[in-house]
N, C-alpha and C. Protein backbone atom coordinates (compact mmCIF):
# COMPACT_ATOMS: atom_id res chain seq x y z
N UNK A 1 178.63 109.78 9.65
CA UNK A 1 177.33 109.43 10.20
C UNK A 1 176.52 110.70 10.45
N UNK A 2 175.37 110.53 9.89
CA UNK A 2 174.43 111.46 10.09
C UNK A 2 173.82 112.05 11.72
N UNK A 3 174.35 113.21 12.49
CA UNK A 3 174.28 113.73 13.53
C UNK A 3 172.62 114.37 14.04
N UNK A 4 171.53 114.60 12.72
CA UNK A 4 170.36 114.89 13.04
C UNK A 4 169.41 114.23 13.42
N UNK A 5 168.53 114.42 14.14
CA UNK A 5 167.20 113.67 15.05
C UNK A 5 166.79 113.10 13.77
N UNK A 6 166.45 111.90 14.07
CA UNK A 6 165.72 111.28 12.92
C UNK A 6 164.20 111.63 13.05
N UNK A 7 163.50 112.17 11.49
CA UNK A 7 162.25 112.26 11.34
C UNK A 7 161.02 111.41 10.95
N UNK A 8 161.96 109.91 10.90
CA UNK A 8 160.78 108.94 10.90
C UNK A 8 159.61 108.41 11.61
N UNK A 9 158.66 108.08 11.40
CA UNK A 9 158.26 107.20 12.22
C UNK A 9 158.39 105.73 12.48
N UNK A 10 159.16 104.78 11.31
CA UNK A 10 159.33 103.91 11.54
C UNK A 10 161.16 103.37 11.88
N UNK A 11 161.45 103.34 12.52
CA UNK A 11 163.41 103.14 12.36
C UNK A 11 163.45 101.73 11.46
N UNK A 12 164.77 102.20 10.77
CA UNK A 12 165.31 101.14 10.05
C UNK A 12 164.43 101.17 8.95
N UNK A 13 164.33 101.90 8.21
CA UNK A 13 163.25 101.98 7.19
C UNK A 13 163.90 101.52 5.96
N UNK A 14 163.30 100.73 5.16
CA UNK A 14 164.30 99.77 4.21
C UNK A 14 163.75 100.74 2.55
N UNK A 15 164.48 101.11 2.08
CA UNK A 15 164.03 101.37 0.84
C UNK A 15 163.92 100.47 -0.26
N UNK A 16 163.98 99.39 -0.60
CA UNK A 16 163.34 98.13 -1.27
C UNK A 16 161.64 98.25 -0.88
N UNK A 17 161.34 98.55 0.02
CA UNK A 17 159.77 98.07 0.57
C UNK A 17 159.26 99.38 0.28
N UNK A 18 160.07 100.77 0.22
CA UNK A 18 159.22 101.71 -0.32
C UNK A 18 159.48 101.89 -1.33
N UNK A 19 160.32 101.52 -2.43
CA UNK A 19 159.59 101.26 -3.98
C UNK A 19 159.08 100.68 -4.10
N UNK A 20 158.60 99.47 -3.33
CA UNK A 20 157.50 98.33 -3.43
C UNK A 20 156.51 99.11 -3.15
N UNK A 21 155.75 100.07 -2.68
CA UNK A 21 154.79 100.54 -2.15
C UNK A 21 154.28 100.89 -3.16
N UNK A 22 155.25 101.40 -3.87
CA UNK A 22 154.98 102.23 -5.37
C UNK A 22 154.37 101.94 -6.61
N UNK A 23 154.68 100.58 -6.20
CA UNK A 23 154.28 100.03 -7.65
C UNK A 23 152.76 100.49 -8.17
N UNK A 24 152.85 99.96 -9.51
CA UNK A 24 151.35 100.71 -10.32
C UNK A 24 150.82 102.05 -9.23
N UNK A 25 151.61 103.04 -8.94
CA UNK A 25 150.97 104.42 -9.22
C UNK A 25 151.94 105.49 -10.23
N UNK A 26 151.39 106.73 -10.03
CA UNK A 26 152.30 107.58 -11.18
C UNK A 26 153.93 107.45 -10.93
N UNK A 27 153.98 107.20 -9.48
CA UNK A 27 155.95 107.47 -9.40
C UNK A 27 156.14 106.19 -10.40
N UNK A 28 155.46 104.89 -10.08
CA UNK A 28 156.29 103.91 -11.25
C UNK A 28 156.44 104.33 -12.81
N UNK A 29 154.87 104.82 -12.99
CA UNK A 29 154.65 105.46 -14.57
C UNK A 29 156.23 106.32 -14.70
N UNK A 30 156.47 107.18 -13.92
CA UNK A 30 157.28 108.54 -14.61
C UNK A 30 158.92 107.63 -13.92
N UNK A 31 158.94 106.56 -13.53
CA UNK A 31 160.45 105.78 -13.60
C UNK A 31 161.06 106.50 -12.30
N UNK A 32 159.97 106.95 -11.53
CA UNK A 32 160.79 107.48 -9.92
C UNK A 32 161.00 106.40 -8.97
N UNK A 33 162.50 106.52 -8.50
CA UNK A 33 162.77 105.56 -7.46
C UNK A 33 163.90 106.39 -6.39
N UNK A 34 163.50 105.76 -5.23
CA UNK A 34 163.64 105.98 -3.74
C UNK A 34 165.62 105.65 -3.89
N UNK A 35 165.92 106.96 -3.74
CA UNK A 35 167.63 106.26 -3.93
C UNK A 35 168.50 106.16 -2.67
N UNK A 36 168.26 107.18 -2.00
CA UNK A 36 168.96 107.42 -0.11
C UNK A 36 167.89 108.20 1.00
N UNK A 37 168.04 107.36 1.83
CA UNK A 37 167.17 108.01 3.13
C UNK A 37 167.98 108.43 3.65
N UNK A 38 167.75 109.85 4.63
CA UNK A 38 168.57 110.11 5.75
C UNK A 38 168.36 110.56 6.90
N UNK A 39 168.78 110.82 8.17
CA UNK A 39 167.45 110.64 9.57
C UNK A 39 166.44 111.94 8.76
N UNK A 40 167.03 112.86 8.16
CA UNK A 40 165.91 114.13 7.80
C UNK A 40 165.85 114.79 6.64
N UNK A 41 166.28 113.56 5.45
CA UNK A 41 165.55 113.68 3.87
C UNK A 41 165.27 112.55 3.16
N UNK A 42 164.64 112.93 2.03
CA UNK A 42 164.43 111.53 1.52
C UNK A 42 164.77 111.84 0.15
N UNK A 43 165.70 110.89 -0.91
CA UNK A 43 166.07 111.20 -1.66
C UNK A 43 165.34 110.53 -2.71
N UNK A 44 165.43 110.63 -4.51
CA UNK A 44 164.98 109.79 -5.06
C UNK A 44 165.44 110.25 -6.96
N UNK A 45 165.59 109.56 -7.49
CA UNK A 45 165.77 109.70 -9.01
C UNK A 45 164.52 109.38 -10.19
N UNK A 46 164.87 110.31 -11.47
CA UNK A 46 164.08 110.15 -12.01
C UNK A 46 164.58 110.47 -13.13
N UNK A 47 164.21 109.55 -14.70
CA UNK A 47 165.27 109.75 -15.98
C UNK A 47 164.43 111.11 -16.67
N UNK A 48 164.90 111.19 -17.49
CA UNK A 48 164.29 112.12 -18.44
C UNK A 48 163.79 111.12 -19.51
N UNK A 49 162.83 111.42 -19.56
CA UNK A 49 162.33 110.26 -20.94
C UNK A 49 161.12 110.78 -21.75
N UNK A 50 160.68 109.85 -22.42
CA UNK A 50 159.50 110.36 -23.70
C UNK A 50 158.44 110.67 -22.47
N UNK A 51 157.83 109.90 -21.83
CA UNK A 51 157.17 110.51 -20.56
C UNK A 51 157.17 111.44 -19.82
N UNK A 52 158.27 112.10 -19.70
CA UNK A 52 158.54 113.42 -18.53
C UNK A 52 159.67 114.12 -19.20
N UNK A 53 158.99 114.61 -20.93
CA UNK A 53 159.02 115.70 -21.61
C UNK A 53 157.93 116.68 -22.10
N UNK A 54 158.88 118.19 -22.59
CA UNK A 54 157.59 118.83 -23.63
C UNK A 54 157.41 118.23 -24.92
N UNK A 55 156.99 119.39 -25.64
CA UNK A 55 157.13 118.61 -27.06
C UNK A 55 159.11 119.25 -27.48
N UNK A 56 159.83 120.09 -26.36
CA UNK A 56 161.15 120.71 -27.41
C UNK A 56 161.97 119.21 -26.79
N UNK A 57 162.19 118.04 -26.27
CA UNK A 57 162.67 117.53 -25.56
C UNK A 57 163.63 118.11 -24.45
N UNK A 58 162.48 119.22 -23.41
CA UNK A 58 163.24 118.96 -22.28
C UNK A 58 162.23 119.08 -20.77
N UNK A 59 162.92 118.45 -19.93
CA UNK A 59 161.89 118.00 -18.78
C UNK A 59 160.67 119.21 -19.22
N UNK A 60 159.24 118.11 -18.63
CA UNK A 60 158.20 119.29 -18.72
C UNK A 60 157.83 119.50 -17.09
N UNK A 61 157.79 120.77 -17.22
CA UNK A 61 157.71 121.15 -15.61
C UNK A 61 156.43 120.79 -14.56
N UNK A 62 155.52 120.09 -15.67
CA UNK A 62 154.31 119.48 -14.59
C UNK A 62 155.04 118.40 -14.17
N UNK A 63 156.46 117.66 -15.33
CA UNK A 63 156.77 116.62 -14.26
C UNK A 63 157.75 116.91 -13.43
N UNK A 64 158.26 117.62 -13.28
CA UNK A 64 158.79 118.19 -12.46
C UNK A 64 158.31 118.56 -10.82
N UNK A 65 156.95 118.97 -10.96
CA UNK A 65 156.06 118.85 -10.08
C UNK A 65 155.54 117.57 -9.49
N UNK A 66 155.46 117.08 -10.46
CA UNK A 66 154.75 115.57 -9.65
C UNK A 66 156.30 114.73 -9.35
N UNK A 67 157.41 115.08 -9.69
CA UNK A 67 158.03 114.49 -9.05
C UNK A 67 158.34 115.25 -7.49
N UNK A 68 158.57 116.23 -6.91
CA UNK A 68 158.63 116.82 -6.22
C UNK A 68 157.23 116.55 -5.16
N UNK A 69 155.73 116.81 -5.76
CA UNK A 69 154.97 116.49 -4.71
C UNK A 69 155.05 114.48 -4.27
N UNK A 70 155.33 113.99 -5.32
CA UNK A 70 155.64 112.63 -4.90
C UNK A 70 156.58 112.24 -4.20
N UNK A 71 157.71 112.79 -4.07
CA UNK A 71 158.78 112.43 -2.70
C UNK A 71 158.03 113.53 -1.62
N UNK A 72 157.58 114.48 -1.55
CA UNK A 72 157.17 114.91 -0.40
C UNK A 72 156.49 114.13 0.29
N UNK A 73 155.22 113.52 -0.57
CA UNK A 73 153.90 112.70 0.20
C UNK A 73 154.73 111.66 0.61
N UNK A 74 155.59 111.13 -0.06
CA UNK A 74 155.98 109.48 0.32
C UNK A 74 157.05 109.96 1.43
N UNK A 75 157.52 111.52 1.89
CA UNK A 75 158.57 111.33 2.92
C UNK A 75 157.27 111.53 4.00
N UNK A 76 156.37 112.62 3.68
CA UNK A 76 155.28 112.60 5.19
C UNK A 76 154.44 111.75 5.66
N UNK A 77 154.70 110.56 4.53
CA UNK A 77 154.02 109.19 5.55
C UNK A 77 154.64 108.80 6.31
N UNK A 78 156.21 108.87 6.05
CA UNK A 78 157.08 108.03 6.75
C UNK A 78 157.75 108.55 8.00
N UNK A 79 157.20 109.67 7.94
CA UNK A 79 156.77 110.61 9.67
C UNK A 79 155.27 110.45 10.44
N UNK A 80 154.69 109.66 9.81
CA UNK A 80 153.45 109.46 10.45
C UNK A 80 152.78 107.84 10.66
N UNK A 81 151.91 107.75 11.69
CA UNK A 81 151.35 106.57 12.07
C UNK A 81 150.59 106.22 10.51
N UNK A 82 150.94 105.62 10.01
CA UNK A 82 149.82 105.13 8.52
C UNK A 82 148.42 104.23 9.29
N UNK A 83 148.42 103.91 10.43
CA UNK A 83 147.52 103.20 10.65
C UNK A 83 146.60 103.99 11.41
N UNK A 84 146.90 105.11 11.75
CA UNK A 84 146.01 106.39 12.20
C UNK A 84 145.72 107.45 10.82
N UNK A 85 146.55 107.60 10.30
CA UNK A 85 146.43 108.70 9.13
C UNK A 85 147.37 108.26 8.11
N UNK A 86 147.06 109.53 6.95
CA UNK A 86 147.53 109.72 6.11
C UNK A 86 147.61 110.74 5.28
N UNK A 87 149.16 111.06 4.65
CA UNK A 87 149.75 112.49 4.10
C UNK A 87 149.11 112.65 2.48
N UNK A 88 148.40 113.66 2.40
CA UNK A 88 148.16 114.45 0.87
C UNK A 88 148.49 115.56 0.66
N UNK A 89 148.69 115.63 -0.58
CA UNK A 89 149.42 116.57 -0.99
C UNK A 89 148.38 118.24 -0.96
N UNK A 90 148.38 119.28 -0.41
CA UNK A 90 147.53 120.18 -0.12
C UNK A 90 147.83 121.40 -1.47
N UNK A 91 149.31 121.58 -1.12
CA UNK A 91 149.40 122.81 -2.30
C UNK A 91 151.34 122.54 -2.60
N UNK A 92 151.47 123.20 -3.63
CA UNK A 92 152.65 123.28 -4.33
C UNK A 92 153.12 124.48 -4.95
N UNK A 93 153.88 125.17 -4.29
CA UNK A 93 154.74 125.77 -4.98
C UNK A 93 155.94 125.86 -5.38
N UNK A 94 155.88 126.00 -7.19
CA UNK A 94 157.26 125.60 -7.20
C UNK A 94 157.66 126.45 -8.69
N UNK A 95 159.02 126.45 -8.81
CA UNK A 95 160.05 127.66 -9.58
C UNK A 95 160.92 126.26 -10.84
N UNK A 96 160.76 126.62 -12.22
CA UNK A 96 161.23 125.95 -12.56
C UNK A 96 162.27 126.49 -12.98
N UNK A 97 163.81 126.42 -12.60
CA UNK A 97 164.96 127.21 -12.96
C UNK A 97 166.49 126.95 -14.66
N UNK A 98 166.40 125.70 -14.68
CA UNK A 98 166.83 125.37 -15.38
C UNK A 98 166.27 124.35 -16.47
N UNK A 99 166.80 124.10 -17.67
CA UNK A 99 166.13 123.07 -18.35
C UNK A 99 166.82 121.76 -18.16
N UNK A 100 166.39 120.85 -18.70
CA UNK A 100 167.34 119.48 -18.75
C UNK A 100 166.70 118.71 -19.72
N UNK A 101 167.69 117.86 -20.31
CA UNK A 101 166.97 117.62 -21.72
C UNK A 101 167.04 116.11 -21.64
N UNK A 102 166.31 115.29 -22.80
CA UNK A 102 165.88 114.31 -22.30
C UNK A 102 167.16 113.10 -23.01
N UNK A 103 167.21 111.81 -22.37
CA UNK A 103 168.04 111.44 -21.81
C UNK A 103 168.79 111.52 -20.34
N UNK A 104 168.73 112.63 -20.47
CA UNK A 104 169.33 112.88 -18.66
C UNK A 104 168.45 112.09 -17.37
N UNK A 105 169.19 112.05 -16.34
CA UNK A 105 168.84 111.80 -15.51
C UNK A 105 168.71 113.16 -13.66
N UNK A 106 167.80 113.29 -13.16
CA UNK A 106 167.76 114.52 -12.26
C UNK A 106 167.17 113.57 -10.78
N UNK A 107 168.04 114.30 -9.83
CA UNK A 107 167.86 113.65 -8.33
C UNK A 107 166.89 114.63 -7.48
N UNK A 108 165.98 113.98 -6.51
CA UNK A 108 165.48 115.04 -5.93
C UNK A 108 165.91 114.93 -4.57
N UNK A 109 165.40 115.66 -3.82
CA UNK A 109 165.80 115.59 -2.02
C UNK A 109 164.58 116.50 -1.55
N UNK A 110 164.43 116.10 -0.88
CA UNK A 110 162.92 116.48 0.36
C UNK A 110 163.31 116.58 1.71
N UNK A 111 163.14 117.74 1.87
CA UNK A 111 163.78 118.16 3.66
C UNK A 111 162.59 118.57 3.84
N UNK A 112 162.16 118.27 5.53
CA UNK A 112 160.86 118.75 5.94
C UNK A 112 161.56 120.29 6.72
N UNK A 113 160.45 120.88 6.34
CA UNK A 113 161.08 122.79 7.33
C UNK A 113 159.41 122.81 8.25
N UNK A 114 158.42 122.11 8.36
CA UNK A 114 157.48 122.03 9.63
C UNK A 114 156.71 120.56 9.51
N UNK A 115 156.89 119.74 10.85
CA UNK A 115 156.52 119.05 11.09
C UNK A 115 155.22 119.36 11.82
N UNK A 116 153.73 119.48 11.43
CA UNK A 116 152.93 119.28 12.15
C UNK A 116 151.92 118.29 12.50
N UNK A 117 150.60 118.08 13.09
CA UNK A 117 149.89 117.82 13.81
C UNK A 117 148.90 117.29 12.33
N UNK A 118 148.62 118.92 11.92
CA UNK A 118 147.93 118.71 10.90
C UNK A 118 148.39 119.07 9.64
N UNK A 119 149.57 119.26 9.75
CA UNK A 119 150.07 120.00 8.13
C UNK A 119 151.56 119.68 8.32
N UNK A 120 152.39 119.63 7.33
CA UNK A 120 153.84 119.42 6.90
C UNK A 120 153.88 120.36 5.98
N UNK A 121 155.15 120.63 5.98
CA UNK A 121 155.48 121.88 4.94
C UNK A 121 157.06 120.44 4.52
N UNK A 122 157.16 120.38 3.12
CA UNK A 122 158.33 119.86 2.25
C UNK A 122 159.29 120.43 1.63
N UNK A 123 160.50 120.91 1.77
CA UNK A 123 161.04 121.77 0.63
C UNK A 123 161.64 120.63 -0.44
N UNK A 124 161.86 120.78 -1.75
CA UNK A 124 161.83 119.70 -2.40
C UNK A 124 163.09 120.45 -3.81
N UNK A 125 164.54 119.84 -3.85
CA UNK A 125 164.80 120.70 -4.61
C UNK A 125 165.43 119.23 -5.53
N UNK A 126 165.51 119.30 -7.17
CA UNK A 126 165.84 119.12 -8.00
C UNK A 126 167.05 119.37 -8.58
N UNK A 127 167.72 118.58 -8.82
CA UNK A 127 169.57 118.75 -9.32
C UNK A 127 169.54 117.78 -10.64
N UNK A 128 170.86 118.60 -11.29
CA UNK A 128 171.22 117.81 -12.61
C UNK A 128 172.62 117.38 -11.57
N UNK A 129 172.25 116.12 -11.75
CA UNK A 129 173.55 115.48 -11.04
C UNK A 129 174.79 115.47 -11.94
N UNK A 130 174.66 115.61 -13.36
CA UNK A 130 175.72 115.69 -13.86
C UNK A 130 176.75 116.99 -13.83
N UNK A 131 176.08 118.19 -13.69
CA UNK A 131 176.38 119.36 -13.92
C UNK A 131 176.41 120.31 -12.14
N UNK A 132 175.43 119.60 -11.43
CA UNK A 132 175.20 119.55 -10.40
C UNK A 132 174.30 121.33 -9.90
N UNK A 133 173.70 121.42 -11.15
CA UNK A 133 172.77 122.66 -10.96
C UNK A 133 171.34 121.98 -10.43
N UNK A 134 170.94 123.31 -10.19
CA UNK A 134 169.55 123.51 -9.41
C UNK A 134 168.17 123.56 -10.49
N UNK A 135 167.67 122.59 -10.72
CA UNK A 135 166.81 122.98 -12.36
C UNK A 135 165.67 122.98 -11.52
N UNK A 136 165.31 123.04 -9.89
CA UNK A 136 163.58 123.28 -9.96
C UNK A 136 163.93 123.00 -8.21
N UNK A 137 162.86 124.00 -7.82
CA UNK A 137 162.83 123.87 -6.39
C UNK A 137 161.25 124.07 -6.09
N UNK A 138 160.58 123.34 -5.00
CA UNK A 138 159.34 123.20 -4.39
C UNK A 138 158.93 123.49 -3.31
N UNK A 139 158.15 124.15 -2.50
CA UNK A 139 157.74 124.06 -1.37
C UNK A 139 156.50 123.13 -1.51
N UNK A 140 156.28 122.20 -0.87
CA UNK A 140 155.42 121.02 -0.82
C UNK A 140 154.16 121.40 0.42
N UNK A 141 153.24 121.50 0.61
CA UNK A 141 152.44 121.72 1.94
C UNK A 141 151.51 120.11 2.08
N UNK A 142 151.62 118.98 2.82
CA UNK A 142 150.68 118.10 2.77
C UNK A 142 149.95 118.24 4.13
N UNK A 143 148.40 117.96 3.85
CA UNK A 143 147.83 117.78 5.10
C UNK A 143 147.40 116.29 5.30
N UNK A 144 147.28 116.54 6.48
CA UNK A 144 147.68 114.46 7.39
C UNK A 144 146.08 114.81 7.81
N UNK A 145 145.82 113.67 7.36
CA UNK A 145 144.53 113.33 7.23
C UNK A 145 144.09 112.02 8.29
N UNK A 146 143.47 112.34 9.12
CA UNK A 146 143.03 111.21 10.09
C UNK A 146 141.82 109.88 9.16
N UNK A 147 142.55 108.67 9.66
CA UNK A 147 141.78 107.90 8.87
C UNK A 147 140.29 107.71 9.13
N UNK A 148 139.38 107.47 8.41
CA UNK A 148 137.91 107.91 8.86
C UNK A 148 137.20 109.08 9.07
N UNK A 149 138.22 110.27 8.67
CA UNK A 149 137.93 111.77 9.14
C UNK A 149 137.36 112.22 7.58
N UNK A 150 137.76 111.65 6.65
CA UNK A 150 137.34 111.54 5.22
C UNK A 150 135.68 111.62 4.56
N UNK A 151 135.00 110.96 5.40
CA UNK A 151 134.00 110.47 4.93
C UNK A 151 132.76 111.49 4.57
């Protein structure tokens, strides 16, 4: 059993209802799904396919990126009131370390390293679960956006 403060805002958070959330945006396009929550990451998978390659067949590292800023945003909602605000993605930095070629399948994990007020910081790292290397790591920055503060 997991011993850390949980970072949700909602307890009992069902992951069925947050791939439902998902539907028709890019995480459905690129085949990302929500695989383990834990009180303080959020996990999720994603295949290698004709979609989230280059032209040599192996992951292309913009998707690599959008998979990484996409579990960040979808873990810093789920630290925040959605009915007061909401998490966007501000900036990304990220290292692409290994290749992985297509067919494969790669897991991500999202640990928050600052919870704020107005900003979250995401670290976001990428594994070949088969081999169990490190093919891409992220620092995620989203800013929480008050609803109506937009306009």
């Amino acid at each position: 059993m997991d011993k850390r403060p949980s970072v949700w805002f909602r307890p009992n958070l069902n992951i069925n209802e947050i791939n439902q959330f998902n539907v028709n945006t890019m995480v459905e396009s690129l085949d990302i799904v929500i695989s383990e929550i834990g009180n303080d990451f959020l996990q999720a998978t994603m295949p290698v396919t004709q979609k989230s390659i280059q032209p040599f067949k192996y992951l292309h590292g913009g998707a690599s990126c959008a998979l990484s800023e996409s579990l960040a945003s979808i873990a810093a909602n789920l630290t925040i009131d959605n009915a007061k605000a909401f998490a966007v993605g501000q900036q990304i930095n990220s290292y692409h370390i290994k290749a992985v070629s297509l067919g494969s399948r790669v897991t991500a994990e999202a640990r928050p390293i600052h919870l704020g007020k107005r900003t979250q910081i995401w670290e976001v790292e990428i594994i070949n679960p088969e081999t169990g290397s490190l093919i891409h790591k992220s620092n995620v920055t989203m800013a929480i956006i008050e609803k109506g503060s937009q306009k």
